[in-house]
Protein backbone atom coordinates (compact mmCIF):
# COMPACT_ATOMS: atom_id res chain seq x y z
CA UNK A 1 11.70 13.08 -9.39
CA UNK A 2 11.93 10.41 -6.84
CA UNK A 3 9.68 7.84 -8.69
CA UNK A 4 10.57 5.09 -6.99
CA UNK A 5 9.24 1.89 -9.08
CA UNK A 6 6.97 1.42 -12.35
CA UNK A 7 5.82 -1.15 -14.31
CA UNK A 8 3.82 -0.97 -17.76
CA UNK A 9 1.69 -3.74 -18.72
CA UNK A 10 1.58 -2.01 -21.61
CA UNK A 11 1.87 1.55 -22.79
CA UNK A 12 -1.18 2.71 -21.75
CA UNK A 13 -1.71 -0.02 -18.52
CA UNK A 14 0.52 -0.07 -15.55
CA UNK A 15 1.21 1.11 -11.65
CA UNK A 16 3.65 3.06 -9.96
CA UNK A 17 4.96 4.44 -6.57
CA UNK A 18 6.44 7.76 -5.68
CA UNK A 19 8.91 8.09 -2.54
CA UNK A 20 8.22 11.85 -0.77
CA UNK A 21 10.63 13.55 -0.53
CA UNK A 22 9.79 16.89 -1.98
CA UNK A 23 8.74 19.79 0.27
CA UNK A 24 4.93 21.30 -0.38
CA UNK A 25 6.31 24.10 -2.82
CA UNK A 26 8.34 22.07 -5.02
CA UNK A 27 5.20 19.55 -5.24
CA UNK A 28 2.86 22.08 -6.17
CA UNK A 29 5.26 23.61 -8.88
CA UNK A 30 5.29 19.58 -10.43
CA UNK A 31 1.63 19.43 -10.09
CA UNK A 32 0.65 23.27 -11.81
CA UNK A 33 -1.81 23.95 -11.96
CA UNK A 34 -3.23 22.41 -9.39
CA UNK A 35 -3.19 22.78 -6.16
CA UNK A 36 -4.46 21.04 -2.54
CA UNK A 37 -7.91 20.96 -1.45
CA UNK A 38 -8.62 24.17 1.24
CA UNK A 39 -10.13 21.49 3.45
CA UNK A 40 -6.82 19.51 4.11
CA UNK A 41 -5.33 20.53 6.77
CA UNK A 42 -3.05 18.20 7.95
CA UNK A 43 0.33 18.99 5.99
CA UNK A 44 0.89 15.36 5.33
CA UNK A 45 -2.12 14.74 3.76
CA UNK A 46 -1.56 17.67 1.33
CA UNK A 47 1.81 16.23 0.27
CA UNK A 48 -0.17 13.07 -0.63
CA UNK A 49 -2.55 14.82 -1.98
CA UNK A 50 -0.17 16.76 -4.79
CA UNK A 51 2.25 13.37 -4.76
CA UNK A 52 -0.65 11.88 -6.45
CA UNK A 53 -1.56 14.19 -8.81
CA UNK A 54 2.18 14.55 -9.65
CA UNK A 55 2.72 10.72 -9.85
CA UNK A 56 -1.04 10.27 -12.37
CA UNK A 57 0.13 13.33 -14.30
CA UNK A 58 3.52 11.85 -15.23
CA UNK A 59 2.24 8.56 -15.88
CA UNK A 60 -0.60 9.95 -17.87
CA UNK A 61 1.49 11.77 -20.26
CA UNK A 62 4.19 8.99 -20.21
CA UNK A 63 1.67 6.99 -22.05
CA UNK A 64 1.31 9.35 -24.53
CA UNK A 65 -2.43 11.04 -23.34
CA UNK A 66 -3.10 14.59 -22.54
CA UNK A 67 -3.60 14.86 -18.38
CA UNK A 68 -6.19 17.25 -17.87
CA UNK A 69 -6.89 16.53 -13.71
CA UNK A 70 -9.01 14.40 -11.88
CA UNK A 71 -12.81 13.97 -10.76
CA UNK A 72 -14.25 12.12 -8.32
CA UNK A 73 -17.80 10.53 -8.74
CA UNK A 74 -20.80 10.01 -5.53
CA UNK A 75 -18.90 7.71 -4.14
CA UNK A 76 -15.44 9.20 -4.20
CA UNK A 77 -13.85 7.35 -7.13
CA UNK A 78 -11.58 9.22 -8.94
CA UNK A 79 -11.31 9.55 -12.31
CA UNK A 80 -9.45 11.37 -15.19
CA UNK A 81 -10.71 14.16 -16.71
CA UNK A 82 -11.77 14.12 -20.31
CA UNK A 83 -10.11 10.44 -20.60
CA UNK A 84 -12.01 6.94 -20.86
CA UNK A 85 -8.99 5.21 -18.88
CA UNK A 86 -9.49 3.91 -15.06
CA UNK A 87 -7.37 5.01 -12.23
CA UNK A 88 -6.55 3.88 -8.57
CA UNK A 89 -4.53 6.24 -6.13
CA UNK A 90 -3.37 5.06 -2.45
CA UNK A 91 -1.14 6.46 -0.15
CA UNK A 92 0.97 5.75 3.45
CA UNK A 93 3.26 8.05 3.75
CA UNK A 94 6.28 8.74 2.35
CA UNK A 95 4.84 6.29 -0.02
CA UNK A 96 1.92 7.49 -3.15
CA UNK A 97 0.95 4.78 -5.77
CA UNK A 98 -1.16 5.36 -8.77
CA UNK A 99 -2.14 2.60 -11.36
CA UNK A 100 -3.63 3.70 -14.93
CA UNK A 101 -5.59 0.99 -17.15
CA UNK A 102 -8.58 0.73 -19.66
CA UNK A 103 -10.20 -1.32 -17.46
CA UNK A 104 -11.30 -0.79 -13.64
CA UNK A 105 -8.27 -1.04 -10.90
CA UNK A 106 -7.35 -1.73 -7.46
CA UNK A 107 -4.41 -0.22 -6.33
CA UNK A 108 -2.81 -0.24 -2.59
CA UNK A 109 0.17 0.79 -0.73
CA UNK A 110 0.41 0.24 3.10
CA UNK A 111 3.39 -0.03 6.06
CA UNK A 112 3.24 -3.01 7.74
CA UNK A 113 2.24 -2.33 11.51
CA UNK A 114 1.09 -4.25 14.39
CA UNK A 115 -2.49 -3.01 14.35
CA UNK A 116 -3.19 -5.18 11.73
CA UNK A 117 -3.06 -7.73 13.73
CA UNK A 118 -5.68 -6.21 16.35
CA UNK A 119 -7.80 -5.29 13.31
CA UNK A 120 -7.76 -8.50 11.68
CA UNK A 121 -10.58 -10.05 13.10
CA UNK A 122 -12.58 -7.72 11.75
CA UNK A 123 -11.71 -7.63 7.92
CA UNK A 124 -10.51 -10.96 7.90
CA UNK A 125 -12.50 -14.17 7.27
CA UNK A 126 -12.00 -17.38 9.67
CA UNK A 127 -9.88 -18.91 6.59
CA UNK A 128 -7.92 -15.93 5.57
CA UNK A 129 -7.34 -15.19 9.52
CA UNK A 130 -5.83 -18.64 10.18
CA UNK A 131 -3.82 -18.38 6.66
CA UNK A 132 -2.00 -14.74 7.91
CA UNK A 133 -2.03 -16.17 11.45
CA UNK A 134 0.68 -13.43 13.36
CA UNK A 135 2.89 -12.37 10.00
CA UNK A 136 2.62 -9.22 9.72
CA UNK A 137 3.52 -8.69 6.33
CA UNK A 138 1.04 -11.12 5.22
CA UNK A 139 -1.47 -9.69 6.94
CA UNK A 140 -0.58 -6.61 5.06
CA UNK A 141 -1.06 -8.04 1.94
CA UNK A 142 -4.30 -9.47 3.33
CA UNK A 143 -5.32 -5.67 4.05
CA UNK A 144 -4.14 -4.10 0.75
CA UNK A 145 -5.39 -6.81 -1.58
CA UNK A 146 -9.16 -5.91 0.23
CA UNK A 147 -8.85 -2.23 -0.07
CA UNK A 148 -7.34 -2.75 -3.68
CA UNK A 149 -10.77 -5.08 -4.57
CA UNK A 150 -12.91 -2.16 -2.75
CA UNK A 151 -11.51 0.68 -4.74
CA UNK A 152 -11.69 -1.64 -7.91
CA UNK A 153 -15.42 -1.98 -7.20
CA UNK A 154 -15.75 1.85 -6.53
CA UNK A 155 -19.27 1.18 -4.27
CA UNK A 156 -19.65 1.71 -0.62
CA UNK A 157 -21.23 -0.73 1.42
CA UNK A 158 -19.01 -3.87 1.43
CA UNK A 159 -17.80 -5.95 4.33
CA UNK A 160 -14.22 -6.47 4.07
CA UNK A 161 -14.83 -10.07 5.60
CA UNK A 162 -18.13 -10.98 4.02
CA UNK A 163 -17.96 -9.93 1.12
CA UNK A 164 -14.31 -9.67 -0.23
CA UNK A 165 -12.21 -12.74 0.27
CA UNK A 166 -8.66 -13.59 -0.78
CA UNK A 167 -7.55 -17.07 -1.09
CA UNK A 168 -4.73 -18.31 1.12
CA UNK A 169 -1.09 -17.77 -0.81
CA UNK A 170 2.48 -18.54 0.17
CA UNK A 171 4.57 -15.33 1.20
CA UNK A 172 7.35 -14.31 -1.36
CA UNK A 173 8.92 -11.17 -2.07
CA UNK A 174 6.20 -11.12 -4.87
CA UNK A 175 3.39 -13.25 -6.05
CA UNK A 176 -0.23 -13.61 -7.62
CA UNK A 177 -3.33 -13.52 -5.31
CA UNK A 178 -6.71 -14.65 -6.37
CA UNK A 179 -9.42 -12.13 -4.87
CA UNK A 180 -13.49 -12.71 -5.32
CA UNK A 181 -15.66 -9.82 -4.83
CA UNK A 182 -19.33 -10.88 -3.66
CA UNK A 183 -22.05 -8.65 -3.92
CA UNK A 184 -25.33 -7.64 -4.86
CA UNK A 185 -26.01 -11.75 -5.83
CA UNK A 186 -23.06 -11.17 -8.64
CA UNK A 187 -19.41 -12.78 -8.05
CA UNK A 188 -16.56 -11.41 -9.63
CA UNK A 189 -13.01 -13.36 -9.75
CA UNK A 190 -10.27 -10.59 -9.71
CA UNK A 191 -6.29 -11.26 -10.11
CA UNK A 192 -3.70 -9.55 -8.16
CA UNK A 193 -0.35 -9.02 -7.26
CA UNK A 194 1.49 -8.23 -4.69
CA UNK A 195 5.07 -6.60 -3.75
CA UNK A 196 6.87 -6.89 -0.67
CA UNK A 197 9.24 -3.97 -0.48
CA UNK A 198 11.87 -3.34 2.80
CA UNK A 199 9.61 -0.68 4.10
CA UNK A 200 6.29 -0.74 2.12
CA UNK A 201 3.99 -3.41 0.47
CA UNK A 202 1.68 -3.30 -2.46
CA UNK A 203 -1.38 -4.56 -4.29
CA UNK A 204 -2.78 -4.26 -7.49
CA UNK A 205 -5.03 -5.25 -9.79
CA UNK A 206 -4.45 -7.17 -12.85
């Protein structure tokens, strides 16, 4: 199994990422019985698809619970079947991550790519914008620590720039980031952290 990195808070809280390398038919025997939705078509997105459900089931049963699938709820949260824990799924291909907790997560894997930079404007605040100026990593980390807080908060309607915000950080290899989620007149101060791999970085909850 090419499960490329994981990390347990403890055993039944913790993240992962799964390099693809499997073809569709070797995924779909790790991920029996299940099998990709009819209405994905691209062949990419199904090996997402089943690299997710192959990375939650072995993380699932890793700490020491019975994986029985996933559900999604109106807004397209998943959860686990038959299970009180929270999950978070992301993927970029050849890249799935999956994080498993009692608590509600954030999870999010991205490449860094220059279109951040022509999208920033638009998800960024004035602060955060001048803080990831042209980096492109750190704008990734901007990006992922967002869509992390967004999944975490499992409601649609949020402005990335209005009302999720990230205070400014110094870039490492791997830090802390302090995220505040603003909505609905409530604010809620969420930790992350972050990963800079060589092809691949990542956000999560903590």
């Amino acid at each position: 199994m090419p499960l490329h990195k994981i990390e347990w808070t403890d055993r039944q809280r913790g993240w992962a990422v799964w390099h693809i390398t499997e073809n569709e038919r070797a995924l779909e025997a790790l991920a029996f019985p299940e099998t990709s939705p009819d209405d994905i078509n691209s062949p990419l997105k199904r090996l997402e698809w089943l690299a997710g459900k192959v990375l939650l089931k072995s993380m699932v049963e890793e700490a020491g619970l019975s994986y029985q699938g996933v559900r999604k709820d109106a807004y397209g949260k998943p959860f686990l079947n038959h299970l009180a824990h929270a999950i978070s799924l992301s993927h970029s291909y050849p890249y799935v991550a999956a994080q498993i907790d009692l608590h509600a997560v954030g999870i999010d894997v991205e490449q860094p790519k220059d279109k951040l930079l022509r999208i920033a404007h638009r998800v960024l605040d004035p602060t955060e914008e001048s803080d990831a100026g042209n980096n492109i990593t750190k704008n990734c980390i901007y990006w992922c620590a967002k869509e992390a807080l967004y999944k975490m908060y499992g409601l649609r309607g949020l402005s990335f720039s209005a009302n999720l915000r990230i205070e400014p950080f110094s870039l490492g290899k791997m830090g802390d980031l302090r995220g505040k989620i603003s909505a609905n007149g409530s604010i809620h101060l969420i930790n992350l952290g972050y990963s800079v791999e060589e092809d691949y970085v990542l956000v999560f909850t903590k």
